[in-house]
Protein backbone atom coordinates (compact mmCIF):
# COMPACT_ATOMS: atom_id res chain seq x y z
CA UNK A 1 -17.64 -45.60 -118.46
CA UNK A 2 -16.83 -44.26 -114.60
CA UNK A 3 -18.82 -41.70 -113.59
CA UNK A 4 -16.45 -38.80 -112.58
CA UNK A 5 -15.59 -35.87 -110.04
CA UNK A 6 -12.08 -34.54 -110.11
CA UNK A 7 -11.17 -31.21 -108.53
CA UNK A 8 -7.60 -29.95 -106.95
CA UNK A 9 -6.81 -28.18 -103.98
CA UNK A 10 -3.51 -27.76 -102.21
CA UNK A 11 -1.17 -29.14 -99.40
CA UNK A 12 2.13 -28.41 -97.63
CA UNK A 13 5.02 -30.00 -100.01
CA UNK A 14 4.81 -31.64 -103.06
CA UNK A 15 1.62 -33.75 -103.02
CA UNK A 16 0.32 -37.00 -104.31
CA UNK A 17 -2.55 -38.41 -105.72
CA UNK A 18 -5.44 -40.32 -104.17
CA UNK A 19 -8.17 -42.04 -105.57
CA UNK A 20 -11.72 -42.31 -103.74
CA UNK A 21 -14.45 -44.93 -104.57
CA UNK A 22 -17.73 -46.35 -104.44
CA UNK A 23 -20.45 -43.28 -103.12
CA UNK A 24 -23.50 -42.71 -105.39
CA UNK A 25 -22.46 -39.96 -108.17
CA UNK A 26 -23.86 -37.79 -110.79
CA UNK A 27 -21.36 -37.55 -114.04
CA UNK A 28 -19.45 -34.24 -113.14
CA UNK A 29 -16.11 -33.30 -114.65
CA UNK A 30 -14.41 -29.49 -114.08
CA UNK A 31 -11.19 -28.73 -112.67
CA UNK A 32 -12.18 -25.33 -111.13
CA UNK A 33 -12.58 -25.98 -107.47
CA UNK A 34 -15.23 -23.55 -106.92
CA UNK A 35 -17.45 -24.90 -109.16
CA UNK A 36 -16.60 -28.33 -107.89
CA UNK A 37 -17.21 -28.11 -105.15
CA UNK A 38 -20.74 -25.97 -106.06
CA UNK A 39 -21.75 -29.09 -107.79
CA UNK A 40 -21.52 -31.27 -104.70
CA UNK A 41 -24.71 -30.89 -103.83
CA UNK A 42 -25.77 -32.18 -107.25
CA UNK A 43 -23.91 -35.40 -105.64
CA UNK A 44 -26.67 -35.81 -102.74
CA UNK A 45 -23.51 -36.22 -100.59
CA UNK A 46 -23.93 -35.71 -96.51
CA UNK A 47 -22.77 -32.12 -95.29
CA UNK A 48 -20.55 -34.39 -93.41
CA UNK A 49 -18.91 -36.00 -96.87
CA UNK A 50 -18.82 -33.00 -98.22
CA UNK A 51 -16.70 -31.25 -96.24
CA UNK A 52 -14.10 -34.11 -96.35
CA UNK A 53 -13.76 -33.48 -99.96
CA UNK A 54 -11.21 -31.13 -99.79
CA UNK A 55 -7.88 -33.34 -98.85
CA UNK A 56 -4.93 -31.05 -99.61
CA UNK A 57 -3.16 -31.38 -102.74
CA UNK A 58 -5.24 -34.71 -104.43
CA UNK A 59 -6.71 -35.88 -107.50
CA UNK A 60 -10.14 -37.36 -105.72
CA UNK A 61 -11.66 -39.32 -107.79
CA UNK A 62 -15.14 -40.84 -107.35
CA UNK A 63 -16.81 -44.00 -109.08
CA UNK A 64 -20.15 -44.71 -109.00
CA UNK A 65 -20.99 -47.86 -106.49
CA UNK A 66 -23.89 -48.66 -108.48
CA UNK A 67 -22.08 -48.93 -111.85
CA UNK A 68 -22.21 -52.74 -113.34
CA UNK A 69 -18.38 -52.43 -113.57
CA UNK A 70 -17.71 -51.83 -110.10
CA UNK A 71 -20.31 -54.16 -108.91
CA UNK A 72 -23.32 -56.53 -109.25
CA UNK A 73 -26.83 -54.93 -108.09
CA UNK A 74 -27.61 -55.66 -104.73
CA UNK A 75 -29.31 -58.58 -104.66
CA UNK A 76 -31.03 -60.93 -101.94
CA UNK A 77 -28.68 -63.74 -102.70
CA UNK A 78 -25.77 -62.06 -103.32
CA UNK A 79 -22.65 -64.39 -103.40
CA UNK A 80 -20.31 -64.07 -101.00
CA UNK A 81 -17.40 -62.34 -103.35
CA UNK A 82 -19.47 -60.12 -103.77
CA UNK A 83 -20.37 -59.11 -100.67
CA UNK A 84 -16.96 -58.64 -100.05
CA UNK A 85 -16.51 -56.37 -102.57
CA UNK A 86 -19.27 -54.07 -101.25
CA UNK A 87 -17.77 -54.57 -97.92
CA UNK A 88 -14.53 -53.49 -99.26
CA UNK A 89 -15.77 -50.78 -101.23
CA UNK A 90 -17.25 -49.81 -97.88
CA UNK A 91 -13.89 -49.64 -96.25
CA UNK A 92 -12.32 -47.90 -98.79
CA UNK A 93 -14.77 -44.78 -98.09
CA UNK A 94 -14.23 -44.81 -94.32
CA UNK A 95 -10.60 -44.85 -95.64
CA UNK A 96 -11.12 -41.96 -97.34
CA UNK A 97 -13.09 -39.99 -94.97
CA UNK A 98 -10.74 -41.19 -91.73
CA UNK A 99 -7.31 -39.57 -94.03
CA UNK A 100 -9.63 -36.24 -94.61
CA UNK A 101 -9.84 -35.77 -91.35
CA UNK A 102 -5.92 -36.09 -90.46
CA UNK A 103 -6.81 -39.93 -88.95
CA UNK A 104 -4.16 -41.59 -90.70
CA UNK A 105 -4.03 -44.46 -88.31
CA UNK A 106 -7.51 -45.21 -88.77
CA UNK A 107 -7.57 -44.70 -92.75
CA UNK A 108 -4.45 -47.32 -92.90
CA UNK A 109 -6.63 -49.54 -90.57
CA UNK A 110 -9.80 -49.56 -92.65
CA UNK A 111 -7.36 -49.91 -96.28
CA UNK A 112 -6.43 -53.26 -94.80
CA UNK A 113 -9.48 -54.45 -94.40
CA UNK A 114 -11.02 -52.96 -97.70
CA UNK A 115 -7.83 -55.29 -99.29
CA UNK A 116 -8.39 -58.22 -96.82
CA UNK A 117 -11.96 -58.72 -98.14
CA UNK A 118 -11.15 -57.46 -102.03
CA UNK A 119 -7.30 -58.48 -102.51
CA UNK A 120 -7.54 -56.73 -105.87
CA UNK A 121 -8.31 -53.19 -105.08
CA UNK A 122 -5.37 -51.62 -106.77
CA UNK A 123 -6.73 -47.94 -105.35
CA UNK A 124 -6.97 -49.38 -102.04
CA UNK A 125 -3.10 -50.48 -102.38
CA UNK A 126 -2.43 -47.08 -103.91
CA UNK A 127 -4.09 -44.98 -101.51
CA UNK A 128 -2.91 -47.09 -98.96
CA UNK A 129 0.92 -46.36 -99.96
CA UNK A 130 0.60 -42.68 -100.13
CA UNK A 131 -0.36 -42.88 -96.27
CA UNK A 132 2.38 -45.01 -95.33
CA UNK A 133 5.07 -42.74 -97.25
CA UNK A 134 3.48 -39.94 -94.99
CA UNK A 135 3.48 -41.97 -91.72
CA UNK A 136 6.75 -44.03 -91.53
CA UNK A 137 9.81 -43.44 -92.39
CA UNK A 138 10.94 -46.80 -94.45
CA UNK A 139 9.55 -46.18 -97.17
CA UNK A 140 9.85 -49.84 -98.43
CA UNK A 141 6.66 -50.22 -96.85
CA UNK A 142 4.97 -47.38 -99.49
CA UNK A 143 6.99 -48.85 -102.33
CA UNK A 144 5.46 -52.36 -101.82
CA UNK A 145 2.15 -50.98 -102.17
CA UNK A 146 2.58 -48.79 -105.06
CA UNK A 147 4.42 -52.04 -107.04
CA UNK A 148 1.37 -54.41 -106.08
CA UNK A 149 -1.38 -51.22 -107.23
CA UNK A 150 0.79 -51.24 -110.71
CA UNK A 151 0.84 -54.89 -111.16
CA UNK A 152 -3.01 -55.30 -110.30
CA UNK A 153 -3.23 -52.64 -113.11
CA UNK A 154 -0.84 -51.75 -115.32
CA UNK A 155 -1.90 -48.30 -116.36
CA UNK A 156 -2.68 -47.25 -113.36
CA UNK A 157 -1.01 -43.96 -113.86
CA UNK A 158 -1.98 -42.52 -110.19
CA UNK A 159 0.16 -45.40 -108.76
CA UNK A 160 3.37 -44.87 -111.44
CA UNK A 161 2.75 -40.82 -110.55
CA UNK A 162 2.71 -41.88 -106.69
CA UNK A 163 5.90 -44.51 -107.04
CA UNK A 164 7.77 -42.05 -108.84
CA UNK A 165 7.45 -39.25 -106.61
CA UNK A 166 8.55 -41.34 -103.78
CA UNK A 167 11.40 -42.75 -104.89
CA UNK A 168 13.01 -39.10 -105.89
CA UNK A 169 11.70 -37.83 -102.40
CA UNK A 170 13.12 -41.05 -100.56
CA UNK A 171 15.12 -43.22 -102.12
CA UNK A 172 18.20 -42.73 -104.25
CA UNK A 173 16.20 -43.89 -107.60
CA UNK A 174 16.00 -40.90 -109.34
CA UNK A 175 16.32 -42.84 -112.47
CA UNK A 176 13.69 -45.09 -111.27
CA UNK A 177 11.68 -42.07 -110.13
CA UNK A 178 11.53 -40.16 -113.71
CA UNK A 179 10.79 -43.50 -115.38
CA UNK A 180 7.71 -44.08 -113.24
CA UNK A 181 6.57 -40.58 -114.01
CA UNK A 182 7.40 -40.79 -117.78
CA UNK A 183 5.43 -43.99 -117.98
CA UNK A 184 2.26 -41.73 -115.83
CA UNK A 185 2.74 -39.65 -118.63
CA UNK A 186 2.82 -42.21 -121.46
CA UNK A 187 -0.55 -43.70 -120.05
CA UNK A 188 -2.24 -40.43 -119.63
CA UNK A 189 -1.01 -37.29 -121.47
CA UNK A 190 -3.44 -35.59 -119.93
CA UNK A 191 -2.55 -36.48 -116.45
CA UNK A 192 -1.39 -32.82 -114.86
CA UNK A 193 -0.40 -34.28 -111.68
CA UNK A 194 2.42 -36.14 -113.41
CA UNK A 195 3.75 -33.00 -115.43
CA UNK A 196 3.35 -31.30 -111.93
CA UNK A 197 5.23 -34.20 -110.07
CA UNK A 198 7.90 -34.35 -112.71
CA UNK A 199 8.78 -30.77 -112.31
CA UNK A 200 9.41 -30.83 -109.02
CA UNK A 201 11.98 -34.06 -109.06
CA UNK A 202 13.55 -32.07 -111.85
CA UNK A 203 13.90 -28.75 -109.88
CA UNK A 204 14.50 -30.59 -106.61
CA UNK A 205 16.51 -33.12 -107.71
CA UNK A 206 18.29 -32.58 -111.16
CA UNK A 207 18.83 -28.75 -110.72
CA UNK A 208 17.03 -28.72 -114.20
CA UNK A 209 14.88 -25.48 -114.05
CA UNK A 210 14.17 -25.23 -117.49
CA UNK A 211 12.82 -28.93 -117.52
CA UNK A 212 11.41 -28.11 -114.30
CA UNK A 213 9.53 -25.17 -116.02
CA UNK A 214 8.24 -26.62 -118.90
CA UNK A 215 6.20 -29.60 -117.10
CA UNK A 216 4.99 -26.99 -114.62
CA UNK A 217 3.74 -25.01 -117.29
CA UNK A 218 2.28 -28.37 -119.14
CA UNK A 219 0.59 -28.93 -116.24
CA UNK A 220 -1.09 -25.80 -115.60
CA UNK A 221 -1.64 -25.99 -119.89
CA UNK A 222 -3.63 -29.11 -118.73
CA UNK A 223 -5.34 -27.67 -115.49
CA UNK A 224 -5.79 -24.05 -115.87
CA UNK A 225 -6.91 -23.94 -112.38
CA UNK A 226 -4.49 -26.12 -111.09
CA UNK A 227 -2.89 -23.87 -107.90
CA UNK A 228 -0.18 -25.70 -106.79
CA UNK A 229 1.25 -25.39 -109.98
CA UNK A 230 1.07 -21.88 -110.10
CA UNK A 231 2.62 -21.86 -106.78
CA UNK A 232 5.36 -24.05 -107.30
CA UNK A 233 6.24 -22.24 -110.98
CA UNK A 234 6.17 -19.26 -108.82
CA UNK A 235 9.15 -20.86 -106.10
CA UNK A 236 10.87 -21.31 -109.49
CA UNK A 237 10.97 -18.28 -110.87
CA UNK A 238 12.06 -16.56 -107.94
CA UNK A 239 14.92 -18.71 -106.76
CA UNK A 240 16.40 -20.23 -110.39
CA UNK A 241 15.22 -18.20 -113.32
CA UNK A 242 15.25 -14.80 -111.22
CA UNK A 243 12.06 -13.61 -112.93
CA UNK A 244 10.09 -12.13 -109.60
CA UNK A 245 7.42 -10.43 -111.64
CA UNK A 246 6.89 -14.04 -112.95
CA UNK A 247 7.13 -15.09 -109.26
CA UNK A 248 4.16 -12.48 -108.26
CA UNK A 249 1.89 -12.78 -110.96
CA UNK A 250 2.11 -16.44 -110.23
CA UNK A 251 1.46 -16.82 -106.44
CA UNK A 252 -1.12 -14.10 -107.36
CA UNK A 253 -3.03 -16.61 -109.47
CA UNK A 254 -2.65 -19.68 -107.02
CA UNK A 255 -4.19 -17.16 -104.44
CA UNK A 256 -7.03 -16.42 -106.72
CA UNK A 257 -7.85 -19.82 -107.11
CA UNK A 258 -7.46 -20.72 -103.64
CA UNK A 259 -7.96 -17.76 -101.29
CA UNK A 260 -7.38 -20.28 -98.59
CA UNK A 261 -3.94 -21.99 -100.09
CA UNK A 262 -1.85 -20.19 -96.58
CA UNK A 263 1.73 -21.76 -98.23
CA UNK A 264 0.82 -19.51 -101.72
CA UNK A 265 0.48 -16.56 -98.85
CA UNK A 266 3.64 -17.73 -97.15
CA UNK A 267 5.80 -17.99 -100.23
CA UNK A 268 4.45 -14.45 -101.55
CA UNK A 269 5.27 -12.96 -98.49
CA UNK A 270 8.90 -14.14 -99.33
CA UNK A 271 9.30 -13.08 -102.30
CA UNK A 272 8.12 -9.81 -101.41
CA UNK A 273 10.54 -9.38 -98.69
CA UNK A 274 13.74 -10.51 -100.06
CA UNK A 275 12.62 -9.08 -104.09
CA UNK A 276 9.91 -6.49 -103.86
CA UNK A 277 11.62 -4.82 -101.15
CA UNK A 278 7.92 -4.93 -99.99
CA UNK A 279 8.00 -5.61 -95.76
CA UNK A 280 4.55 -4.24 -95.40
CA UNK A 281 3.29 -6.69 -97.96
CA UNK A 282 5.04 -9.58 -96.66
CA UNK A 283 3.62 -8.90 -93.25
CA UNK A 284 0.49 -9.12 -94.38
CA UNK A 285 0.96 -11.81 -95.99
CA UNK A 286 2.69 -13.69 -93.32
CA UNK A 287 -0.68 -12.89 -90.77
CA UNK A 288 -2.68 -14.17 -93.52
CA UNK A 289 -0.81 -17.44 -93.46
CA UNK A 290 -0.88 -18.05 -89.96
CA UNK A 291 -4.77 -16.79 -89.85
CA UNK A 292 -5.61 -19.41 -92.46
CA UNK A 293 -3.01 -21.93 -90.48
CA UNK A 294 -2.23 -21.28 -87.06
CA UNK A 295 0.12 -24.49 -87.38
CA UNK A 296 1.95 -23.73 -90.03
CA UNK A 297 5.17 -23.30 -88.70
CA UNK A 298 7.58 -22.20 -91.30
CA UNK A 299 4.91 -18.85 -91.62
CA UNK A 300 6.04 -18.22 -88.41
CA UNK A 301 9.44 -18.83 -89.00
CA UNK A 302 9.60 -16.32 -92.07
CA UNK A 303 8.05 -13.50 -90.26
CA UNK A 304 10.16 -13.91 -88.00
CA UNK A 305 13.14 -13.47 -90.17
CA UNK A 306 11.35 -10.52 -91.65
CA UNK A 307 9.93 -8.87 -87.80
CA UNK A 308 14.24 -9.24 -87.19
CA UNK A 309 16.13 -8.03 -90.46
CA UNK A 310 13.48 -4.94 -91.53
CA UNK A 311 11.50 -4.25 -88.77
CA UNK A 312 13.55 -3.96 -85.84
CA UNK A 313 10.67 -5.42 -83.99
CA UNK A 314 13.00 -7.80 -81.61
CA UNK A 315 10.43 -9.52 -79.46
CA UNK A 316 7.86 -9.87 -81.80
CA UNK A 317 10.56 -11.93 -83.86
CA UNK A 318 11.63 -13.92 -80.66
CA UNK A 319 8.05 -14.66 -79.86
CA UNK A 320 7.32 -15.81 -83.61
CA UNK A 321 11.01 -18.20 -83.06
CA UNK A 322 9.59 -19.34 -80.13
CA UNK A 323 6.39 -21.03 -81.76
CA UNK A 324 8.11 -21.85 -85.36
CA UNK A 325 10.20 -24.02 -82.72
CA UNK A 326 7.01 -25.13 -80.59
CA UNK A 327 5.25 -26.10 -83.49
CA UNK A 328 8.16 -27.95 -85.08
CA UNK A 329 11.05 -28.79 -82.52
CA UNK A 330 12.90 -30.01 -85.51
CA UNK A 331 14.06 -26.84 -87.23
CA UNK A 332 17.31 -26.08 -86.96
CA UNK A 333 16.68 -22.84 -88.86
CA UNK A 334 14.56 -21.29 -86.27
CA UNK A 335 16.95 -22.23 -83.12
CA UNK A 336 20.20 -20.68 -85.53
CA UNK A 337 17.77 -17.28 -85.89
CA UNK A 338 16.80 -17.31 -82.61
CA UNK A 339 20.13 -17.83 -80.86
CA UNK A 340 21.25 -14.42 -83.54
CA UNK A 341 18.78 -12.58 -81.61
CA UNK A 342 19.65 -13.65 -78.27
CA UNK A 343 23.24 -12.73 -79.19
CA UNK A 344 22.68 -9.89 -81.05
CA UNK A 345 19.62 -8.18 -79.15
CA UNK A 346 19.55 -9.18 -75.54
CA UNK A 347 22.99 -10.06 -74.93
CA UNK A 348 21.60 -14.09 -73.65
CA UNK A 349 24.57 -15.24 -74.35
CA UNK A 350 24.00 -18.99 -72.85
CA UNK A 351 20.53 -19.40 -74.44
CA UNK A 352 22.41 -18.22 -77.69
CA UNK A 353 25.16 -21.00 -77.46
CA UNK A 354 22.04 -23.21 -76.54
CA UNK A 355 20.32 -22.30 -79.62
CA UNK A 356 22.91 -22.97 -81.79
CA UNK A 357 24.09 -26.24 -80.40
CA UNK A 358 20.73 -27.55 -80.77
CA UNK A 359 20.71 -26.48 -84.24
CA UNK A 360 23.84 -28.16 -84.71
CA UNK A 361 22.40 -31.15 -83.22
CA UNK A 362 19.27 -31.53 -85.55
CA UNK A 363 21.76 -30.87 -88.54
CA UNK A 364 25.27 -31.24 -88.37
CA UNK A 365 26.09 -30.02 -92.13
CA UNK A 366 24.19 -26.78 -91.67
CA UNK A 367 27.24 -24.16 -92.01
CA UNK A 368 25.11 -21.05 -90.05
CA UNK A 369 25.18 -22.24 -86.24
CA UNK A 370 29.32 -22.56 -86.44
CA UNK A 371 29.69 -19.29 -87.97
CA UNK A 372 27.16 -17.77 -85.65
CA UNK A 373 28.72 -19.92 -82.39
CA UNK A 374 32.09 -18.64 -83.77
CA UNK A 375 31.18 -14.66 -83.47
CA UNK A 376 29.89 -15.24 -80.05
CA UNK A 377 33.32 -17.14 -78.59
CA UNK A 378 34.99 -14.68 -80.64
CA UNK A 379 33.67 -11.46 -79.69
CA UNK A 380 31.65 -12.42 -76.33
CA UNK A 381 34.24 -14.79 -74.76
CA UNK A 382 37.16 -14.32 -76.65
CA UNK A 383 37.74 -17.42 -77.12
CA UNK A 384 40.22 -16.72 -80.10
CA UNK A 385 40.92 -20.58 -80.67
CA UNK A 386 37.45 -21.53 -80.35
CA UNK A 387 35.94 -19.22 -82.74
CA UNK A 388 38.62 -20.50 -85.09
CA UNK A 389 37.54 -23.74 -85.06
CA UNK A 390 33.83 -22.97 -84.98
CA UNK A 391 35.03 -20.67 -88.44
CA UNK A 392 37.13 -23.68 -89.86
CA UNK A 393 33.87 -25.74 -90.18
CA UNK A 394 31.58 -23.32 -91.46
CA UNK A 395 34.20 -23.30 -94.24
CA UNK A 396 34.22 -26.61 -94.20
CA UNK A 397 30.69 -27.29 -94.70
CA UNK A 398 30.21 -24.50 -97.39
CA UNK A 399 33.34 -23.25 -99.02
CA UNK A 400 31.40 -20.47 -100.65
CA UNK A 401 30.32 -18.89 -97.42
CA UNK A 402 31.97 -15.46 -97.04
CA UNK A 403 31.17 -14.43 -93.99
CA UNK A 404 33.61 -17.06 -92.38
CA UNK A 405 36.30 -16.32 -93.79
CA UNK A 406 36.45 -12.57 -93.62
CA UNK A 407 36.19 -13.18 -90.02
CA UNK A 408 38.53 -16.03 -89.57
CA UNK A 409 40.79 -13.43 -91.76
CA UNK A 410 40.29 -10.65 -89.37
CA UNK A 411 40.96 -12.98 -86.17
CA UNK A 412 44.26 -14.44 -87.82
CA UNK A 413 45.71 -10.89 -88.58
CA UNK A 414 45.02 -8.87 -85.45
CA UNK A 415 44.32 -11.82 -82.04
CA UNK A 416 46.01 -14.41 -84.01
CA UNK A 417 48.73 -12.53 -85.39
CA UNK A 418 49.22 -15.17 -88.41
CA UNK A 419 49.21 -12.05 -91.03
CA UNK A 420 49.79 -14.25 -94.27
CA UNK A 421 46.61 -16.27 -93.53
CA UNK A 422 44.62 -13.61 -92.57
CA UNK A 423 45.10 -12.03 -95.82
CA UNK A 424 44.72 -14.58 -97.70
CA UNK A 425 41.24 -15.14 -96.26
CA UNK A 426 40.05 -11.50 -96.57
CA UNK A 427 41.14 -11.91 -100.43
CA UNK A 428 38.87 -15.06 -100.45
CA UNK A 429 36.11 -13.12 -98.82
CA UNK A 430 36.16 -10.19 -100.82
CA UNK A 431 36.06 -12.95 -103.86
CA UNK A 432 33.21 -14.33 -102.54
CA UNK A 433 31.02 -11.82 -101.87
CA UNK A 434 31.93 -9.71 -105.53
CA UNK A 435 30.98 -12.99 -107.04
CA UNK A 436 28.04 -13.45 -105.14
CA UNK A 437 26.97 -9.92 -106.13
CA UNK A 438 27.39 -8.58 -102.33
CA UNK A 439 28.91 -5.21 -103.53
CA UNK A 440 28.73 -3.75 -99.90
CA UNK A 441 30.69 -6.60 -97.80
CA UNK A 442 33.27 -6.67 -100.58
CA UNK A 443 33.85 -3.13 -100.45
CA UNK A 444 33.82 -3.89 -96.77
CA UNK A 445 36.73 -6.48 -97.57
CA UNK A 446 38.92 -4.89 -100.15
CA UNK A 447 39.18 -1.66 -97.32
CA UNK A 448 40.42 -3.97 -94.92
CA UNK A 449 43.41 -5.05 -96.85
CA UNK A 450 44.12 -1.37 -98.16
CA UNK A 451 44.52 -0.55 -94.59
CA UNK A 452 46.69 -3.90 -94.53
CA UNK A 453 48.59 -2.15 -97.18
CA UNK A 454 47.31 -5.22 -99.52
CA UNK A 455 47.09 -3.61 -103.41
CA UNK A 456 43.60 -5.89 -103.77
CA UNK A 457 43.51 -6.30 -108.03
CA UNK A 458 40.05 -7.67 -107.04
């Protein structure tokens, strides 16, 4: 039998699984990090390898180098196959080491020649494929890997685990993509990752929360001390099954396991803005993010959000904009906020319509910017027509957004002068936000038309 180290610890998104090979190992099995990673030094590891252990969000597994069914003992005369094995296996840890370290050129680099010298090293394919679906965007190239790690071992369960996550994540094969993480399951029942994995395709992709609950919970049935899990169930309950005790006590308990997991912070600090009606608390829990992970740009972005709606604190939310946006230009979130600020606070009314044209730019089906360009031509420029347009295709893009149309209504009926259709939008609005439980901005609505001499019947 293998000897064995498995441990868990956790990473931005929804993770994959890795397998690690060939360093000298004492037989140690426990899923509690802590006392994982205590037992390291049982291992006779370098400081060096030791602190490369913890890759974010991975099943590492070790084998022992010396076992007879990884290898032949070294001897004088070795044959040449099995040199390259050790050669291979020798790869595969530099592999492992180069990817701990965020040198996922180098890791790819030193997979090839691991699977040059052994051609069948199904972890070295497997490993190799969860880079790639990090590092380039085909993801044909991370698909071809996974398929030749399955069919150098058929129940290799990492690999179907890996496959299937990628396909729901990248590829339209979501039928493909719970197959491959049914048959994980079939191979190993006991394989959390692939309960874990499962849930989110199901709450990502099939809108099935109560699927999507019951693997998460399977999983953390499995791995007690499984973090992730906790954190993700937590996500869950807050946004689908509005539980937000449920929320708390989970993020509480990935926190406990991992005082150092800054997305479990991050997503607390949420929750306890927009359901505890906690700001304090979510401040602190924001700082905490960024202290444990001054890159982590979406911490930013949420205290942000916070610094503008509850604590009035203007330029400490334009300063935390301004690095969500430095540390990913990609956000189109973060520009939209910003640009409400610039409007809103400090009347820069071209940075603003910079803001949200850029926002536009990086995604043209985000409803926000329009709405937000909209109020700006509207009320700034009045640019009646323009705002019109900008309010058309915020409808467009979300007919359920309310906001749009109780301003499009408002513009019709008094710049506009088209009374019919501005009443029929401030009905729609005041439909909207009753069913969307907005009490105040239907209220807001339903006075409108009273003064419009509109009997509502809402």
């Amino acid at each position: 039998m293998l000897n064995r180290v498995k441990f868990w610890a956790s990473f931005i998104g929804i993770g994959a699984t890795i397998s690690l090979a060939q360093m000298p190992a004492t037989a140690v099995t426990t899923p509690d990090i802590a006392k994982t990673v205590t037992s390291l030094a049982a291992l006779r590891l370098s400081p060096s390898t030791q602190k490369s252990l913890r890759i974010a969000d991975k099943k590492l597994v070790f084998w022992d180098s010396d076992s007879p069914e990884e290898r032949q003992p070294q001897r004088k005369k070795a044959g040449s196959a099995e040199r390259n094995v050790a050669k291979a296996n020798e790869y595969f840890n530099l592999a492992i080491q180069k990817a701990n370290k965020g040198d996922d050129r180098g890791a790819i680099s030193d997979y090839n020649r691991a699977i040059r010298l052994n051609p069948k090293f199904a972890k070295a394919y497997n490993n190799r494929g969860l880079l790639k679906s990090r590092k380039q965007k085909d993801p044909q190239w991370a698909l071809a890997d996974y398929n030749q790690a399955i069919k150098l071992d058929a129940n290799y369960a990492e690999a179907y685990s890996n496959r299937g996550l990628l396909k729901a994540e990248k590829t339209k094969d979501l039928k493909g993509a719970i197959a491959d993480l049914n048959k994980a399951i079939q191979i190993d029942a006991n394989y959390a990752i692939a309960y874990y994995h499962r849930g989110v395709v199901k709450e990502n992709k099939f809108n099935d929360p109560q699927g999507a609950l019951a693997d998460y919970n399977q999983a953390i049935k499995l791995d007690p001390n499984y973090a992730i899990a906790y954190d993700h169930r937590g996500v869950l309950k807050e946004n689908k099954l509005n539980d937000p005790q449920g929320a708390l006590t989970d993020f509480d308990r990935a926190i406990k396991l991992d005082p150092n997991y800054a997305i479990a912070y991050d997503h607390r600090g949420v929750l306890r803005e927009n359901k505890l009606n906690d700001p304090q608390g979510a401040l602190t829990d924001f700082d905490r993010a960024i202290k444990l992970d001054p890159k982590y740009a979406k911490a930013y972005y949420d205290r942000g959000i916070l610094k503008q709606a509850k604590l009035k604190d203007v330029q400490g939310a334009l300063t935390d904009f301004d690095q969500a946006i430095k540390l990913n230009s990609n956000d189109s979130r973060a520009y939209n906020h910003r640009g409400v600020l610039k409007l809103e606070k400090t009347n820069d009314l071209p940075g603003a319509l910079a803001d949200f044209k850029q926002a536009i730019e990086l995604d043209s089906k985000f409803a926000n910017p329009y709405y937000n360009r909209g109020v700006l031509k509207a009320e700034k420029l009045s640019d009646f027509q323009g705002a019109l347009v900008e309010y058309e295709m915020a409808i467009k893009l979300d007919p359920n957004y309310a906001n749009p149309y109780e301003l499009r209504g408002l513009l019709k009926y008094n710049q506009l002068k088209d009374l019919p259709s501005g009443i029929k939008d401030m009905q729609q609005a005041a439909k909207l936000y009753q069913r969307q439980g907005d009490l105040e901005s239907a209220q807001r609505a339903i006075d409108y038309l009273k003064k419009w001499g509109i009997a509502t019947g809402i």
